[in-house]
N, C-alpha and C. Protein backbone atom coordinates (compact mmCIF):
# COMPACT_ATOMS: atom_id res chain seq x y z
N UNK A 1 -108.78 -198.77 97.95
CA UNK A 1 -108.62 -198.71 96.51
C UNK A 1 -109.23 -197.40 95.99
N UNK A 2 -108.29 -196.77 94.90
CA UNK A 2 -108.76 -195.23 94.79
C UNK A 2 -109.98 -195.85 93.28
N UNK A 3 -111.40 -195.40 93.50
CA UNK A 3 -112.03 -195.29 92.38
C UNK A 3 -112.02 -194.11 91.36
N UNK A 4 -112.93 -194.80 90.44
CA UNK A 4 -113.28 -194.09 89.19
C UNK A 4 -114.26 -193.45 88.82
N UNK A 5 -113.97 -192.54 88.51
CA UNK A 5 -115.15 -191.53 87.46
C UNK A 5 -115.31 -190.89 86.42
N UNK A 6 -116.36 -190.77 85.98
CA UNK A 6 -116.35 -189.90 84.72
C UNK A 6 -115.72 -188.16 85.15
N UNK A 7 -116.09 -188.24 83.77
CA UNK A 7 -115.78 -186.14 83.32
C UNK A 7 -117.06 -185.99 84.07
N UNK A 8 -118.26 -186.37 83.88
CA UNK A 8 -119.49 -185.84 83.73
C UNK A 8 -119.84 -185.87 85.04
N UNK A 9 -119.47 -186.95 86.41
CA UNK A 9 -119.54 -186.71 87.50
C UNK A 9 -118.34 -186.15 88.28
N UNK A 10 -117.50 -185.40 88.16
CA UNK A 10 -116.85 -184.84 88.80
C UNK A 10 -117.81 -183.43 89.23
N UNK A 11 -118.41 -182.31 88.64
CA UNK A 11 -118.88 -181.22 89.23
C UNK A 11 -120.01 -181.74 89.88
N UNK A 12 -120.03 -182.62 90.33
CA UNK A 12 -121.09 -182.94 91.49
C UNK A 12 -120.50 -183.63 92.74
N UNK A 13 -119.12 -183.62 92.56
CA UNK A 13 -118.47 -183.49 93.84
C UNK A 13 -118.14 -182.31 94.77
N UNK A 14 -118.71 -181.54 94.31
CA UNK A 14 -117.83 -179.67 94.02
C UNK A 14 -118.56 -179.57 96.08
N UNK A 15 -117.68 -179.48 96.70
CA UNK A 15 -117.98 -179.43 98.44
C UNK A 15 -118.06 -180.27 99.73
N UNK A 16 -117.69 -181.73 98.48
CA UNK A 16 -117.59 -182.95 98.91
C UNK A 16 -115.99 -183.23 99.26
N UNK A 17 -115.72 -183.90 100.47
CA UNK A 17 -114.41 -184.37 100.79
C UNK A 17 -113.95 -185.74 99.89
N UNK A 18 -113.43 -185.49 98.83
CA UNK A 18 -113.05 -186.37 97.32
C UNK A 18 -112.20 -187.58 97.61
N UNK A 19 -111.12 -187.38 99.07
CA UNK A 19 -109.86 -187.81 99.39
C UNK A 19 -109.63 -188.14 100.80
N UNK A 20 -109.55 -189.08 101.26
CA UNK A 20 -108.55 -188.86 102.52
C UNK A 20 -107.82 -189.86 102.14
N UNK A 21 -106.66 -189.55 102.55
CA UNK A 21 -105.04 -190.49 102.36
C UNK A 21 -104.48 -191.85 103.33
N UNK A 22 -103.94 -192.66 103.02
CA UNK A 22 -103.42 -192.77 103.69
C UNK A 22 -102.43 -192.49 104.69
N UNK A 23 -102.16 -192.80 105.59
CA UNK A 23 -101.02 -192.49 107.22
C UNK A 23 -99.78 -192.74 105.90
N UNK A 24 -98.91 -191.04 106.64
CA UNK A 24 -97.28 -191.53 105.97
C UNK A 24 -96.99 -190.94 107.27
N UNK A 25 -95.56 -191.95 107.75
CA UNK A 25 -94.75 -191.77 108.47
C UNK A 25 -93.84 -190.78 107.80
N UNK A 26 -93.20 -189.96 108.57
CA UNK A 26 -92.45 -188.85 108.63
C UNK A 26 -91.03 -188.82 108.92
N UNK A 27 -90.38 -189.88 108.75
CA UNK A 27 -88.91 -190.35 109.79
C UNK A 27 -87.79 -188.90 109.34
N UNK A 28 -86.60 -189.57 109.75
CA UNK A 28 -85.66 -188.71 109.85
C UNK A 28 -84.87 -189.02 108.65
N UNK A 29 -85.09 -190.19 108.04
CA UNK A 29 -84.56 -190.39 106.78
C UNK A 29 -85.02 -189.60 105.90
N UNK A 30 -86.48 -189.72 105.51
CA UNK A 30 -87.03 -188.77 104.66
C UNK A 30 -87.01 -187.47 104.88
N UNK A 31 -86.64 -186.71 106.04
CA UNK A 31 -85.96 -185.66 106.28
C UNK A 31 -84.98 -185.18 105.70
N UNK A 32 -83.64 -185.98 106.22
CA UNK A 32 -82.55 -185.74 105.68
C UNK A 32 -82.63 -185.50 104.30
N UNK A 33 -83.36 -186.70 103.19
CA UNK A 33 -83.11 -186.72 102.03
C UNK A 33 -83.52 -185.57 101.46
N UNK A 34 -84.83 -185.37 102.17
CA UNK A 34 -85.26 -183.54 101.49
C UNK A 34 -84.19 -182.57 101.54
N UNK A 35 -83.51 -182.94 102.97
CA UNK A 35 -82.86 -181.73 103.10
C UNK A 35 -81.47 -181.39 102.10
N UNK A 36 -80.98 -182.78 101.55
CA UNK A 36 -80.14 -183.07 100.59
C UNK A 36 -80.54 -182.90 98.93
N UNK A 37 -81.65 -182.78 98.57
CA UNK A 37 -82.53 -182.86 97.61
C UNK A 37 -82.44 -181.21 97.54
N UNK A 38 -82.65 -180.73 98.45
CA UNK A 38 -83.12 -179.67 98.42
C UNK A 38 -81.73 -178.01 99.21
N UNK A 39 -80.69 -179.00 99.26
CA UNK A 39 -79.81 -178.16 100.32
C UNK A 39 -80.10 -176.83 101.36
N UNK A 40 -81.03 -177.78 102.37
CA UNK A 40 -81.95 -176.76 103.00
C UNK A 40 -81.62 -177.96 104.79
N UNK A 41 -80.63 -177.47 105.16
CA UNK A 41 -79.99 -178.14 106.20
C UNK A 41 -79.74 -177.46 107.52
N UNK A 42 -81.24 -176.78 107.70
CA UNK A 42 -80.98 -176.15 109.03
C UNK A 42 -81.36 -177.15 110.53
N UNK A 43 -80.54 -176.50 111.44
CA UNK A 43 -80.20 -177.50 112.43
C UNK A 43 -81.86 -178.45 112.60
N UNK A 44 -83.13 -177.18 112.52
CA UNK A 44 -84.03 -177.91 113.17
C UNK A 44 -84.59 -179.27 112.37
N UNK A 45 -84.08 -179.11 111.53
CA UNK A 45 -84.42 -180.35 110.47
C UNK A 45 -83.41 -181.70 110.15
N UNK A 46 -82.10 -181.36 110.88
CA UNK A 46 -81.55 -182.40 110.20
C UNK A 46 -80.35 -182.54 111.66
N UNK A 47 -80.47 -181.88 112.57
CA UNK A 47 -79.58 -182.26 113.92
C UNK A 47 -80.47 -182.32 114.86
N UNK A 48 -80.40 -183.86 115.19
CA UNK A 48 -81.26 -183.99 116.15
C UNK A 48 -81.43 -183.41 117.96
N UNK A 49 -79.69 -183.68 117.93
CA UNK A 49 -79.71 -182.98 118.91
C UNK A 49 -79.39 -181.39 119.84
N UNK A 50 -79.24 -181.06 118.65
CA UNK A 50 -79.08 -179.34 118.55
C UNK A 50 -80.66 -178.81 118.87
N UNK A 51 -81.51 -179.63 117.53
CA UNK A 51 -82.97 -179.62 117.49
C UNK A 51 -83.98 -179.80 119.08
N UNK A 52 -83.56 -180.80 119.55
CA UNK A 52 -84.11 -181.20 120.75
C UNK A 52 -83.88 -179.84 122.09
N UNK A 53 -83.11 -178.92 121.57
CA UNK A 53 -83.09 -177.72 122.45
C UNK A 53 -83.69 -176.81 122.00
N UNK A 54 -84.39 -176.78 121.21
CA UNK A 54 -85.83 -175.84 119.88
C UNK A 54 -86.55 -175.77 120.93
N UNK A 55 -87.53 -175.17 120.35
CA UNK A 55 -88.86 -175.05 121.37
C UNK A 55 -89.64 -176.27 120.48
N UNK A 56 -89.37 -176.69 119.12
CA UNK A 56 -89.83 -177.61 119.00
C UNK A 56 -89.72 -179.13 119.83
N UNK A 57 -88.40 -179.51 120.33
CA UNK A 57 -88.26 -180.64 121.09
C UNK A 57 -87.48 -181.76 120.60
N UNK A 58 -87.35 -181.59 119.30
CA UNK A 58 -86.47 -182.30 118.58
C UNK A 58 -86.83 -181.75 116.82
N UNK A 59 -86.12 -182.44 116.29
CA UNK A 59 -86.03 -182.34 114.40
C UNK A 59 -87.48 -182.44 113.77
N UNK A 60 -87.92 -181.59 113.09
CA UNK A 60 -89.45 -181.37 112.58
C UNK A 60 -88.78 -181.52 110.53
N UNK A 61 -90.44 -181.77 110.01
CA UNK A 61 -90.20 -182.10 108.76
C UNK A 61 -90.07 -180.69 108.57
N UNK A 62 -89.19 -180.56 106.82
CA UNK A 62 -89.64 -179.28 106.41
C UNK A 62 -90.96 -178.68 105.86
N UNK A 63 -91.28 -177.78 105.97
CA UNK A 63 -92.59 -176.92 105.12
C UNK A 63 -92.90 -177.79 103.75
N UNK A 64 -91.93 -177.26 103.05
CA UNK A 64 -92.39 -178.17 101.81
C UNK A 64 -91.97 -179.34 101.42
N UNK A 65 -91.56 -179.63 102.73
CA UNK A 65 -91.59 -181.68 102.52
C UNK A 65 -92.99 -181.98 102.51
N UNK A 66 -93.75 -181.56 103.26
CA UNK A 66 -94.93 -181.55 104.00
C UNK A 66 -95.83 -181.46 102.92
N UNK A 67 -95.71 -180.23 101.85
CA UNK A 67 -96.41 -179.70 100.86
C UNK A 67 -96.22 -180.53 100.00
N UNK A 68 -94.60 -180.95 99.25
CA UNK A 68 -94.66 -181.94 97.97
C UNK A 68 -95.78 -183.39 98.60
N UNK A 69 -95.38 -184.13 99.67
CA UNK A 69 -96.08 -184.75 100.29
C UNK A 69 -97.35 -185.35 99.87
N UNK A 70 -98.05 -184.25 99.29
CA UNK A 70 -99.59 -184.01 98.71
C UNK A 70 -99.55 -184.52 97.24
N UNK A 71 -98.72 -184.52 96.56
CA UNK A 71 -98.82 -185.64 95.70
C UNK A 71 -98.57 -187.02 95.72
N UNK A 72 -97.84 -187.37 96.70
CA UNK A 72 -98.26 -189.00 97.06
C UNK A 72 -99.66 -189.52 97.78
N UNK A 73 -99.96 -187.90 98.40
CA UNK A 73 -101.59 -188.32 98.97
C UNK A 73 -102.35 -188.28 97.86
N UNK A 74 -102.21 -187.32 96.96
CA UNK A 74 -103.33 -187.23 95.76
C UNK A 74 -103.44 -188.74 95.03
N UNK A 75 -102.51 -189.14 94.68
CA UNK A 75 -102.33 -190.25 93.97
C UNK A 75 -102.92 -191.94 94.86
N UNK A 76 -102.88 -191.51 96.11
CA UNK A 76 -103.18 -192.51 96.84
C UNK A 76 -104.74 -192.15 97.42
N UNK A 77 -105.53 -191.01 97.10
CA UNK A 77 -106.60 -191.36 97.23
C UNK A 77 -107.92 -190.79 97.01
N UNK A 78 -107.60 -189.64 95.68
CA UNK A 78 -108.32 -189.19 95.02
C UNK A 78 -108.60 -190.04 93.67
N UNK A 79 -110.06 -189.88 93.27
CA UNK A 79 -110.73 -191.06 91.64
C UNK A 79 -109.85 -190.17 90.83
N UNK A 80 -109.69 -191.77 90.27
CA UNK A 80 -109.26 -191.61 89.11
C UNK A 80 -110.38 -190.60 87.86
N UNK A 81 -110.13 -190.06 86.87
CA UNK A 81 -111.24 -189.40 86.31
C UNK A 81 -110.91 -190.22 84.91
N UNK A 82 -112.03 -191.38 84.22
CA UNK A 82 -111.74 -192.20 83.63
C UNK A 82 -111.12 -191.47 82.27
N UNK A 83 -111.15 -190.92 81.91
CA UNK A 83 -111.20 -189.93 80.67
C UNK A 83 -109.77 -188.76 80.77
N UNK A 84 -109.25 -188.88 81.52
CA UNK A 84 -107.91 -188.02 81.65
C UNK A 84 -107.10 -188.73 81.00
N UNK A 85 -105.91 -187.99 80.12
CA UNK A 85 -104.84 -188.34 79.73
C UNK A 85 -103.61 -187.66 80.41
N UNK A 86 -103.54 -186.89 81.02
CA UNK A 86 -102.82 -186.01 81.95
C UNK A 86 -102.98 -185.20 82.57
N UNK A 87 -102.35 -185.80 83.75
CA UNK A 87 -102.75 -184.59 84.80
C UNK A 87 -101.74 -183.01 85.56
N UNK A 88 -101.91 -181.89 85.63
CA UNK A 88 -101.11 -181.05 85.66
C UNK A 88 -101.12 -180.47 86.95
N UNK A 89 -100.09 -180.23 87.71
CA UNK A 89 -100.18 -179.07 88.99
C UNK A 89 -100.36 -178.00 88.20
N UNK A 90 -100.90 -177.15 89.07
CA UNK A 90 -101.18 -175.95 88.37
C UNK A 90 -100.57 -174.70 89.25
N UNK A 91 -100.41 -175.39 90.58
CA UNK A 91 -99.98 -174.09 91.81
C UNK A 91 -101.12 -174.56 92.64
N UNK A 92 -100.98 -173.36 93.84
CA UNK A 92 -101.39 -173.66 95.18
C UNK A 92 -101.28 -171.69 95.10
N UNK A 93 -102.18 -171.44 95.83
CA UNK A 93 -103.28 -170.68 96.74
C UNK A 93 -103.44 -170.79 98.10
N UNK A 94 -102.56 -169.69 99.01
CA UNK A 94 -103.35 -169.78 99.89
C UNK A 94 -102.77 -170.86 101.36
N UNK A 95 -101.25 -171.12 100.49
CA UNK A 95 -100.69 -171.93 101.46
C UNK A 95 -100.40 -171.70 102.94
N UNK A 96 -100.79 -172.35 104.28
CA UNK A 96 -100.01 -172.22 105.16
C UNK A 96 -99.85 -173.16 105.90
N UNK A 97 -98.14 -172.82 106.55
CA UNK A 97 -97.51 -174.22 107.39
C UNK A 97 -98.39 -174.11 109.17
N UNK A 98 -99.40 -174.56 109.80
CA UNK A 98 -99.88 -174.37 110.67
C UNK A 98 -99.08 -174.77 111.74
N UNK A 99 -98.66 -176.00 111.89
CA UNK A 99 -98.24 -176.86 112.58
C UNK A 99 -96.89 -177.63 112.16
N UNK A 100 -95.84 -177.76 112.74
CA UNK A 100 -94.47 -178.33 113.17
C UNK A 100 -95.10 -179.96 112.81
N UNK A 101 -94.65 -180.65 112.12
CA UNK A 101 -94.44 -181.96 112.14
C UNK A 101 -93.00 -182.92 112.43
N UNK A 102 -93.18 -183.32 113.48
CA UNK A 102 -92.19 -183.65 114.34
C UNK A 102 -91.87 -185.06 113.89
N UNK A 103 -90.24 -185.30 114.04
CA UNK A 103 -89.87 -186.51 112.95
C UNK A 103 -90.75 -187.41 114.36
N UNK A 104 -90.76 -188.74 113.60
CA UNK A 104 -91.53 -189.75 113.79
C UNK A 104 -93.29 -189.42 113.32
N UNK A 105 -93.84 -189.02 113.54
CA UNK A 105 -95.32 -188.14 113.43
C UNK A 105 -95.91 -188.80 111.93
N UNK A 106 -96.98 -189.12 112.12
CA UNK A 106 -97.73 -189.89 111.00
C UNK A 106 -99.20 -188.78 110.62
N UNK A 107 -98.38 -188.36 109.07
CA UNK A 107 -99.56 -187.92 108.45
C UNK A 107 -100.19 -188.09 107.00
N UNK A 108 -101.89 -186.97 106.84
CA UNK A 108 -102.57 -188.09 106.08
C UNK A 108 -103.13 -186.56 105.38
N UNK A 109 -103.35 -186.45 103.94
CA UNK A 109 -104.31 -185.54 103.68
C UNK A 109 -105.65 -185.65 103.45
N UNK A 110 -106.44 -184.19 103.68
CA UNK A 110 -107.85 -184.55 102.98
C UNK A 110 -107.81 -183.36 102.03
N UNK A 111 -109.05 -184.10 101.16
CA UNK A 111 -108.86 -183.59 99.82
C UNK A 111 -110.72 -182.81 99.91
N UNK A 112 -111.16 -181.63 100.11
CA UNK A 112 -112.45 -181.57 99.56
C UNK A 112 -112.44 -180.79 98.01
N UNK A 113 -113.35 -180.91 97.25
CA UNK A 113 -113.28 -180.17 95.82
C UNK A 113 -113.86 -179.14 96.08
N UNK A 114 -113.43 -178.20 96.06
CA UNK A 114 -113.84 -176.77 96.13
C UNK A 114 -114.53 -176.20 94.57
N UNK A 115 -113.77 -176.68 93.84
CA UNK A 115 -114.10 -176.11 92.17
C UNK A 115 -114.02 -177.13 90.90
N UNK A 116 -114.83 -177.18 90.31
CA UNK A 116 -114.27 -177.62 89.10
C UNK A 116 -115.09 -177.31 87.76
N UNK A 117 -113.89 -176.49 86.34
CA UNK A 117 -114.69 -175.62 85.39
C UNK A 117 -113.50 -176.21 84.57
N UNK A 118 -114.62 -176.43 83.23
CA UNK A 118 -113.70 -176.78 82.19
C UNK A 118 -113.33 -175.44 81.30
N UNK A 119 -111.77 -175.41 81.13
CA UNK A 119 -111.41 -174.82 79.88
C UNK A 119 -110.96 -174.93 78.93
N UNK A 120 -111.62 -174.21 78.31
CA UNK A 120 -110.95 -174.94 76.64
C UNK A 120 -111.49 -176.44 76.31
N UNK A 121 -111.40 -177.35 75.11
CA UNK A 121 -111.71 -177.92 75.02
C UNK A 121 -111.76 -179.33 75.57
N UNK A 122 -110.56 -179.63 75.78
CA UNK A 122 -110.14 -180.56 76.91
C UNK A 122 -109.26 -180.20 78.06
N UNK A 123 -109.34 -179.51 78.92
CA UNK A 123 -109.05 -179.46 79.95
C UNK A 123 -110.25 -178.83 80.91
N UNK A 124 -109.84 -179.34 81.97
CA UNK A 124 -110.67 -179.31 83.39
C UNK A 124 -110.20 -178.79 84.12
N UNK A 125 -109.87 -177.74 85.01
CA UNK A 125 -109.28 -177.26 86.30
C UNK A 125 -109.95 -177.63 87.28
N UNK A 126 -109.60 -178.20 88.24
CA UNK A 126 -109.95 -178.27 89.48
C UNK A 126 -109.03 -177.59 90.73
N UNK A 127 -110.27 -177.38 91.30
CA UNK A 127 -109.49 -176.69 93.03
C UNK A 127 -109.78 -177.35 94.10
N UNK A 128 -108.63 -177.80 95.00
CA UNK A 128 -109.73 -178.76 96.21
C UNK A 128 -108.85 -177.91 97.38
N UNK A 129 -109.19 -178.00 98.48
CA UNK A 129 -108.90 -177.29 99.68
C UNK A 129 -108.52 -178.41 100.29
N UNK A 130 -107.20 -178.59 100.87
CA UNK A 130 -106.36 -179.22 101.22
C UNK A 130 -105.92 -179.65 102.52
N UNK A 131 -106.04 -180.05 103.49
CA UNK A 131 -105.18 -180.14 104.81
C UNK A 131 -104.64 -181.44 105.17
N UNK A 132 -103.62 -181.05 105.71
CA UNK A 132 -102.83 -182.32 106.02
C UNK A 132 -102.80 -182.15 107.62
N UNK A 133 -103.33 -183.67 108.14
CA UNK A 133 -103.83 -183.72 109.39
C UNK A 133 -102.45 -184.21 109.70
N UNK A 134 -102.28 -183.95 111.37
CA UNK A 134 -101.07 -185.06 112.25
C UNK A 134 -101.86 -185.58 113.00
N UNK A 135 -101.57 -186.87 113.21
CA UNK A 135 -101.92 -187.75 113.92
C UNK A 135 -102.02 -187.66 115.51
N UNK A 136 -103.23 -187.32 116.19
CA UNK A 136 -103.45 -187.08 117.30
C UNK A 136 -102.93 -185.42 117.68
N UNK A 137 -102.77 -184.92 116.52
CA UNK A 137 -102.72 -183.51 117.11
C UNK A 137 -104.38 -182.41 116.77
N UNK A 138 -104.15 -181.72 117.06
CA UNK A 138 -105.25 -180.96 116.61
C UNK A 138 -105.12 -179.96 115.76
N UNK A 139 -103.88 -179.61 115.60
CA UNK A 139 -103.95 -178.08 114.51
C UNK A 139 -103.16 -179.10 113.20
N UNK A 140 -103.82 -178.67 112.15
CA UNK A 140 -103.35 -179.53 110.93
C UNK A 140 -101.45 -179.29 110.88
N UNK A 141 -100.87 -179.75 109.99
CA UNK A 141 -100.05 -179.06 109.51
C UNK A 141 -99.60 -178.19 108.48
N UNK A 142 -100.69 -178.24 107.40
CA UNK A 142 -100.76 -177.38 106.30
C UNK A 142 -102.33 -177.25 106.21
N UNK A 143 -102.57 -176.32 105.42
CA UNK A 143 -103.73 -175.85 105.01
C UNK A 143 -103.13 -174.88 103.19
N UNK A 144 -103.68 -175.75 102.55
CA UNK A 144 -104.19 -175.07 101.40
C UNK A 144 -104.95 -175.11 100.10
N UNK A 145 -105.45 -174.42 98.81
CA UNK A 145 -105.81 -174.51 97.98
C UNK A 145 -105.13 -175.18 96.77
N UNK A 146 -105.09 -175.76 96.45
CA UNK A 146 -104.03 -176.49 95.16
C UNK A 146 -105.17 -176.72 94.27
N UNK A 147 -104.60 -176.47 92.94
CA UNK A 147 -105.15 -175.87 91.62
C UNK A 147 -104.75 -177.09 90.45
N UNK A 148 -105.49 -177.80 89.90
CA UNK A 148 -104.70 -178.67 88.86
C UNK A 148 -105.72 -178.81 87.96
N UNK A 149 -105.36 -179.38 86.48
CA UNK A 149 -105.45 -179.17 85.55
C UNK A 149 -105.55 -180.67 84.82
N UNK A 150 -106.96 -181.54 84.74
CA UNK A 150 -107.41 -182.67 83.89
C UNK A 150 -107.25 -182.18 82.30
N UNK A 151 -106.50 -182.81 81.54
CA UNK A 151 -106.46 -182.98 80.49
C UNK A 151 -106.85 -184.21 79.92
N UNK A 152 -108.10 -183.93 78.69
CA UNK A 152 -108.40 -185.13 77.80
C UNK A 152 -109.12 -184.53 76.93
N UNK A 153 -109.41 -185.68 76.03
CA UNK A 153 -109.60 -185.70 74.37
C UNK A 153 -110.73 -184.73 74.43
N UNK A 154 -111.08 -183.97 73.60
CA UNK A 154 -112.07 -182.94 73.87
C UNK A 154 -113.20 -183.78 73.43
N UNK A 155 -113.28 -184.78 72.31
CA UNK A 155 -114.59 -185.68 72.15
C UNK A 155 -114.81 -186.22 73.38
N UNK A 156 -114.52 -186.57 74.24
CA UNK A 156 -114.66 -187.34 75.68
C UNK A 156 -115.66 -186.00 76.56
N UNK A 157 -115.62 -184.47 76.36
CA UNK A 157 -116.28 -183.81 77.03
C UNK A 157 -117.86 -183.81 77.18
N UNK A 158 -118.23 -184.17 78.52
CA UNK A 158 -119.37 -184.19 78.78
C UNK A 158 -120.44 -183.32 77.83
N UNK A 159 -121.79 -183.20 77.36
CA UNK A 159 -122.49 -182.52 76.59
C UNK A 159 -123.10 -181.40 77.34
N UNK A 160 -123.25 -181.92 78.39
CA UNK A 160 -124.11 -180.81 79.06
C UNK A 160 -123.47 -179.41 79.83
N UNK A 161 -122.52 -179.61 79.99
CA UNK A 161 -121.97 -178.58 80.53
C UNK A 161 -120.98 -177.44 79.88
């Protein structure tokens, strides 16, 4: 169960791992559909057996299947911040695809908070440093910085900071 927090304890997470996700399976369905979503239908992603003569070994997810991805992890297991009324991507920093995620392959992100500074009156930016692990492999499959943006009532802002 993802918990809750204030405005006022979030910058005392600032180096702390905030998140880890749950396991998502990777199939070939959710492949395809990216690749239809997205008309990005190269063999290694969506023919399996063209793929299976890759040096990969068969059909791998795409890059930024991998990357959107990170908002079903965010949502599944970063606190809630009781006091937000919306929350904003802001971009990513710093992205890279490390590792091939190979259809079937079960993965999970972690979330540490790298930053968090309020601007303006109600909003919050936060930065957390990102990786998305594969399951029993050792080199992640992404690595990056992603940048987002707590919005709420500016009376709700902590005093002290």
């Amino acid at each position: 169960m993802v918990k809750e927090i204030s405005l006022a304890d979030v910058r005392g997470l600032i180096g702390t791992e905030t998140g880890l996700s749950d396991w998502i399976l990777v199939d070939q369905t959710m492949i395809d559909a990216f690749a239809n979503a997205t008309d990005d239908h190269q063999f290694i992603h969506v023919d399996p057996v063209r793929a299976a003569e890759s040096p990969f070994g068969g059909t791998i997810a795409h890059g930024f299947l991998t990357l959107s991805l990170l908002s079903t992890m965010n949502y599944n297991c970063l606190p809630k911040v009781l006091e937000q009324t919306m929350g904003i991507n802001y971009g990513f920093d710093n992205v890279r695809f490390v590792a091939p995620v190979k259809v079937g392959a079960r993965i999970r992100g972690h979330f540490v908070l790298a930053e968090a500074r309020f601007r303006g009156a109600g909003m919050l930016m936060t930065t957390y440093d990102v990786s998305i692990e594969i399951e029993n492999e050792r080199k992640p499959a992404l690595t990056a910085r992603w940048i987002t943006i707590i919005q709420f009532d500016p009376k709700d802002r902590p005093e002290d900071v």
